[in-house]
C-alpha atoms as a PDB file:
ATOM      1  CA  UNK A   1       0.000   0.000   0.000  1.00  0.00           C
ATOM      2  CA  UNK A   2       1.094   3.547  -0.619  1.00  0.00           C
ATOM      3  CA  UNK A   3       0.596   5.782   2.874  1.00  0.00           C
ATOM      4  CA  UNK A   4      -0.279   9.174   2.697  1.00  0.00           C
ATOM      5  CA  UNK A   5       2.394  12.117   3.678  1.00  0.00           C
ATOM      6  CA  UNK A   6       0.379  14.102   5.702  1.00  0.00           C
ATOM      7  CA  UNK A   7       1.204  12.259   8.879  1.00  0.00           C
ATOM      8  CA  UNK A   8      -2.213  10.910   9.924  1.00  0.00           C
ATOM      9  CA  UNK A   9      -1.126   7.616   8.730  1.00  0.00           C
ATOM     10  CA  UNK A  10      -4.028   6.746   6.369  1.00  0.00           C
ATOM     11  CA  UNK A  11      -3.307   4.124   3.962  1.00  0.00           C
ATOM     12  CA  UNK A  12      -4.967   5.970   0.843  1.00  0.00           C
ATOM     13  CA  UNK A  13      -3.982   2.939  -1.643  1.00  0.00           C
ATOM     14  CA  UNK A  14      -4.396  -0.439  -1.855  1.00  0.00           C
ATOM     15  CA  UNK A  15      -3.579  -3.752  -4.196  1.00  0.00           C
ATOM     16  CA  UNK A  16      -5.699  -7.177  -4.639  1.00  0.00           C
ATOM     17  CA  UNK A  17      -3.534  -9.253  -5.805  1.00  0.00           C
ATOM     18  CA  UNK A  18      -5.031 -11.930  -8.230  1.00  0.00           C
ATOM     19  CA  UNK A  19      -4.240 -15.610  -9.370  1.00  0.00           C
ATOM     20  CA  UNK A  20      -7.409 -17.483  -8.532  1.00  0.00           C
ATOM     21  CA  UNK A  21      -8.344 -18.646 -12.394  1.00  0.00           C
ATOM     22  CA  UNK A  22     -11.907 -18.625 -10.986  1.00  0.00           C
ATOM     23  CA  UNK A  23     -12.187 -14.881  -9.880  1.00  0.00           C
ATOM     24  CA  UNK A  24      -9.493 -13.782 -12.517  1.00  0.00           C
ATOM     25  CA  UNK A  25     -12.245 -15.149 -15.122  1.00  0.00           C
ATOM     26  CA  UNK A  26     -15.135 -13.475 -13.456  1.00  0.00           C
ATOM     27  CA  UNK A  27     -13.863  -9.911 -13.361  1.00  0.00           C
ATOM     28  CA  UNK A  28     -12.807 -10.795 -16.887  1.00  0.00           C
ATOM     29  CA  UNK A  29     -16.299 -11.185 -17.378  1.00  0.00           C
ATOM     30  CA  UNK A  30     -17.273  -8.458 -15.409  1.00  0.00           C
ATOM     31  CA  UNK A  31     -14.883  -5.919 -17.216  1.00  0.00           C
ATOM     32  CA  UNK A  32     -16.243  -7.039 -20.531  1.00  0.00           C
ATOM     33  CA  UNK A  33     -19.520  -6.587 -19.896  1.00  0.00           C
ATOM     34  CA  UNK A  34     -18.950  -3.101 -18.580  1.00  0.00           C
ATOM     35  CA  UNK A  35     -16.936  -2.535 -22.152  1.00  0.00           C
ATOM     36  CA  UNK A  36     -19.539  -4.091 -23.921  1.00  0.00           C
ATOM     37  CA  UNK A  37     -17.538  -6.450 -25.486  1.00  0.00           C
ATOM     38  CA  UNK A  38     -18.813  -9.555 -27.458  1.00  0.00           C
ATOM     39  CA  UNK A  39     -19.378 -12.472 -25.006  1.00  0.00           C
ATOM     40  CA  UNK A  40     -16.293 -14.245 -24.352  1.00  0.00           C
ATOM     41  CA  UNK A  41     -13.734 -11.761 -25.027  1.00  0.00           C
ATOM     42  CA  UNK A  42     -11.393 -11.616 -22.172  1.00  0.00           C
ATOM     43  CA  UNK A  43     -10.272  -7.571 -22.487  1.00  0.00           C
ATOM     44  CA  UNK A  44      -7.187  -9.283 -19.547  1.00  0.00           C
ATOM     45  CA  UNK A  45      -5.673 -10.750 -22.959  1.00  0.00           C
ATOM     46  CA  UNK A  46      -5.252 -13.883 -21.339  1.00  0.00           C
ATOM     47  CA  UNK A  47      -2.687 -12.631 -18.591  1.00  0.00           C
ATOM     48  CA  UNK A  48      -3.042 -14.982 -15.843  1.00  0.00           C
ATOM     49  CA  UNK A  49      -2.274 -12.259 -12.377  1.00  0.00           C
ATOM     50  CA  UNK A  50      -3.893  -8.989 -12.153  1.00  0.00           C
ATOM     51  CA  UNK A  51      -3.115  -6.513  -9.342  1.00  0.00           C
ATOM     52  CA  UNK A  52      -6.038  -4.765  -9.179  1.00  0.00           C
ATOM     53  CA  UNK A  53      -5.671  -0.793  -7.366  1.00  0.00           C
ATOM     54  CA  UNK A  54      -7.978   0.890  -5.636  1.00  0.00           C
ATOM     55  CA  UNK A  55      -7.727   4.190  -3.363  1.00  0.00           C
ATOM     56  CA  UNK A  56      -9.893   5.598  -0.847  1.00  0.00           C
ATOM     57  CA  UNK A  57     -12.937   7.705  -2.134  1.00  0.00           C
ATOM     58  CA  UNK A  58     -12.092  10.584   0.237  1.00  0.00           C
ATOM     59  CA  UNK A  59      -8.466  11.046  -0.490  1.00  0.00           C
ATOM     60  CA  UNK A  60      -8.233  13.947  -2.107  1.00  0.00           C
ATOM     61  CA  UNK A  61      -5.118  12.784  -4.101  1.00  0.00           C
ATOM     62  CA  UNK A  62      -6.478   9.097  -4.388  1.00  0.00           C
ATOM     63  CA  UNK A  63      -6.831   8.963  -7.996  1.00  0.00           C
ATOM     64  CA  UNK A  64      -3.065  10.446  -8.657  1.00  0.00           C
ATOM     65  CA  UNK A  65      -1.465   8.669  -5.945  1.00  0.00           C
ATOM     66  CA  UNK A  66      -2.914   5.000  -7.445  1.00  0.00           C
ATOM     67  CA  UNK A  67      -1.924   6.158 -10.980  1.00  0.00           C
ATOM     68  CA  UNK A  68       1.170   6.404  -9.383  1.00  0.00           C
ATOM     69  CA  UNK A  69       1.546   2.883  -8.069  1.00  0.00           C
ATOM     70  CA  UNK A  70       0.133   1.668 -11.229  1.00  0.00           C
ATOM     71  CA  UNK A  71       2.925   3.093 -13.388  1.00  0.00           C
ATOM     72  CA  UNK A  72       5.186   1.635 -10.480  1.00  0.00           C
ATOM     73  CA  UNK A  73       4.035  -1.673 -10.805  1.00  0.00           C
ATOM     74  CA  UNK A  74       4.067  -1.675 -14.521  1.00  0.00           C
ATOM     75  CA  UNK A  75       7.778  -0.604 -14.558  1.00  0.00           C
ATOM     76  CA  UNK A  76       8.660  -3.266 -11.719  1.00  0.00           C
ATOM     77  CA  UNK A  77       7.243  -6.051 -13.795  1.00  0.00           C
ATOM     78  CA  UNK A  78       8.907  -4.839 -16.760  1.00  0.00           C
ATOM     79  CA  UNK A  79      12.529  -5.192 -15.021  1.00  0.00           C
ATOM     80  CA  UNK A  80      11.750  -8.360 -13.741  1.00  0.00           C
ATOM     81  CA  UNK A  81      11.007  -9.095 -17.458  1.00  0.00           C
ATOM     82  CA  UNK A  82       7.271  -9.655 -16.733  1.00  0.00           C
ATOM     83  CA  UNK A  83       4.696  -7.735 -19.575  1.00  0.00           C
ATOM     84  CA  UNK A  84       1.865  -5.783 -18.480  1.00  0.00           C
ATOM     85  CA  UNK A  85      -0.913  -4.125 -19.186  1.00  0.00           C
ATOM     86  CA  UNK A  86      -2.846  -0.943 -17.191  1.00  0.00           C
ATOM     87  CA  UNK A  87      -6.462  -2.433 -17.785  1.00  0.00           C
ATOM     88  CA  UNK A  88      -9.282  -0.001 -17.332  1.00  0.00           C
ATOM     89  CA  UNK A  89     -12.923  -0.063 -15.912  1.00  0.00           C
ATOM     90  CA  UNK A  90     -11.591  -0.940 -12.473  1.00  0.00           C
ATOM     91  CA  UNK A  91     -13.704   1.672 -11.374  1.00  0.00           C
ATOM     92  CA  UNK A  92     -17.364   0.139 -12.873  1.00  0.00           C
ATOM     93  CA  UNK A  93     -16.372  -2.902 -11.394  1.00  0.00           C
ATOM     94  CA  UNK A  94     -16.233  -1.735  -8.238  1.00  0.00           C
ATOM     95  CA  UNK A  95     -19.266   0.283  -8.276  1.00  0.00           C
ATOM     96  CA  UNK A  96     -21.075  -2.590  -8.788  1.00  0.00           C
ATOM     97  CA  UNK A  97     -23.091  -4.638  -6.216  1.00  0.00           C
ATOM     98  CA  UNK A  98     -20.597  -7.385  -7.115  1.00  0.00           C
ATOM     99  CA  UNK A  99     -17.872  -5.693  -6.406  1.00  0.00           C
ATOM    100  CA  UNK A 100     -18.648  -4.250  -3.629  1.00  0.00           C
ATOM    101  CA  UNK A 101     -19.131  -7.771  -2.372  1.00  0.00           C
ATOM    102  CA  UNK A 102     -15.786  -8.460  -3.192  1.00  0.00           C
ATOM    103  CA  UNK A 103     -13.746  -6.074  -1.126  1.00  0.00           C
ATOM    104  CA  UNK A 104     -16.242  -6.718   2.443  1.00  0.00           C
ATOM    105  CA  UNK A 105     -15.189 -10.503   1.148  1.00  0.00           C
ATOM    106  CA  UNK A 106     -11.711  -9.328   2.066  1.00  0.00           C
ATOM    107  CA  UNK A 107     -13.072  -7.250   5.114  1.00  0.00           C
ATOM    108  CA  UNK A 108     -12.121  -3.977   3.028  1.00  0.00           C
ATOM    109  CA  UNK A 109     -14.837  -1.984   4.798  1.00  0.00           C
ATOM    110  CA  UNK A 110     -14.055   1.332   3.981  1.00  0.00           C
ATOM    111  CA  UNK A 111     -15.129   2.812   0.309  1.00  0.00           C
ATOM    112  CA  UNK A 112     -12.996   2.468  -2.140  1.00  0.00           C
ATOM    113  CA  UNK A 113     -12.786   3.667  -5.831  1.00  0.00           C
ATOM    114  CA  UNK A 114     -11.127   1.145  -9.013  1.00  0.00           C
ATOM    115  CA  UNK A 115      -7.630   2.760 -10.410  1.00  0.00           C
ATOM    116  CA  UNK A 116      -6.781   0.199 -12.540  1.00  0.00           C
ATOM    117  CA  UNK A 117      -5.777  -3.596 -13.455  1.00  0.00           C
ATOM    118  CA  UNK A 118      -2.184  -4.422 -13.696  1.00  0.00           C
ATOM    119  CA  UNK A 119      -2.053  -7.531 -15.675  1.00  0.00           C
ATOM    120  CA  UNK A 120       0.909  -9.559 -15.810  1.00  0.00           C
ATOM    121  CA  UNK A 121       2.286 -12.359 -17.437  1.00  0.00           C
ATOM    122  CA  UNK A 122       5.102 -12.968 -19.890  1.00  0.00           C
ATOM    123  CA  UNK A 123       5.528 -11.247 -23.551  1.00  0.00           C
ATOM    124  CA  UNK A 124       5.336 -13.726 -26.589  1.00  0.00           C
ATOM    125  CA  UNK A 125       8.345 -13.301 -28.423  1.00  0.00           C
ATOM    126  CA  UNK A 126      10.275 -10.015 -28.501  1.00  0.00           C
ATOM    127  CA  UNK A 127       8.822  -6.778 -26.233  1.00  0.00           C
ATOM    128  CA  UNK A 128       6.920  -4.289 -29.352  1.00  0.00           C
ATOM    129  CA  UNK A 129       9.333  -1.391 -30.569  1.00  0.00           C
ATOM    130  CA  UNK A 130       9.064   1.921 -28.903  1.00  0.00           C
ATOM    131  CA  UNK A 131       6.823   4.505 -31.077  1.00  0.00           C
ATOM    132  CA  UNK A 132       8.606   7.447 -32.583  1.00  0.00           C
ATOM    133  CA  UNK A 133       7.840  10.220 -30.047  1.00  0.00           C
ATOM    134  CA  UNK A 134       5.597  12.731 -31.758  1.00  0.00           C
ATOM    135  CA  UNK A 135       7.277  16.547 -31.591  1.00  0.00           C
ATOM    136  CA  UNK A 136       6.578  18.798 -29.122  1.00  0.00           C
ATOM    137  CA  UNK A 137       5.546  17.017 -26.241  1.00  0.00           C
ATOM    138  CA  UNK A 138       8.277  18.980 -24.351  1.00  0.00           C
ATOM    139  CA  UNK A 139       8.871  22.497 -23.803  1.00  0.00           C
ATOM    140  CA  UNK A 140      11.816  24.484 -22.328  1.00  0.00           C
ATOM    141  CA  UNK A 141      12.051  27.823 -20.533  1.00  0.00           C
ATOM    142  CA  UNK A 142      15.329  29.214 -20.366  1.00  0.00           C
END
């Protein structure tokens, strides 16, 4: 979990870690709903672990501070030469009765909004080449 700086102590951020092939099917099924996606389509393209984020509703910087650990995990995975994927809708899912369910499963009591799904396995083949950067995407002051 990520803990806030203000001193109070409040964990704002927190991970569910995934590897059940049972629930790691259903929140497939769950996400693809919410996409609309044809039945059957797994939008976790197979990947067999999701870490899914979540911060605290009332944190005012809940939203940035699980982007952040989302980009942490994704680079984390990537030097331990694991691919991933940031998988969105986390935050549907959790509005639903369903998974709402979920987290008091877990005895997460307090409210809690979906940041994202980390999904992780291992690349096929070789990692994808890195786009050409597009101009202008930084600007200097001198």
């Amino acid at each position: 979990g990520l803990y806030a700086a203000n001193g109070r102590g409040r964990q704002a951020v927190i991970t569910i870690a995934v590897t059940d092939k049972e629930l790691r099917d259903k929140l497939s099924a769950v996400n693809n709903e919410i996409m609309g996606g044809p039945e059957g389509n797994d939008p976790f393209y197979g990947a067999p672990a999701m870490l899914i984020v979540l911060a605290k509703k009332d944190w005012p910087t809940g939203i940035y501070d699980g982007s952040l650990v989302m980009g942490n995990l994704m680079l984390a995975a990537h030097d331990l030469g694991i691919g991933s994927c940031w998988i969105h809708r986390a935050k549907e899912e959790f509005e639903t009765q369903w998974g709402k369910e979920l987290l008091k499963s877990l005895g997460i009591e307090d409210e809690y909004e979906g940041i994202g799904h980390c999904a992780l396995g291992y690349v096929y083949g070789e990692y994808p080449n890195t786009p050409e950067r597009n101009e202008n995407r930084v600007y200097y002051i001198r």
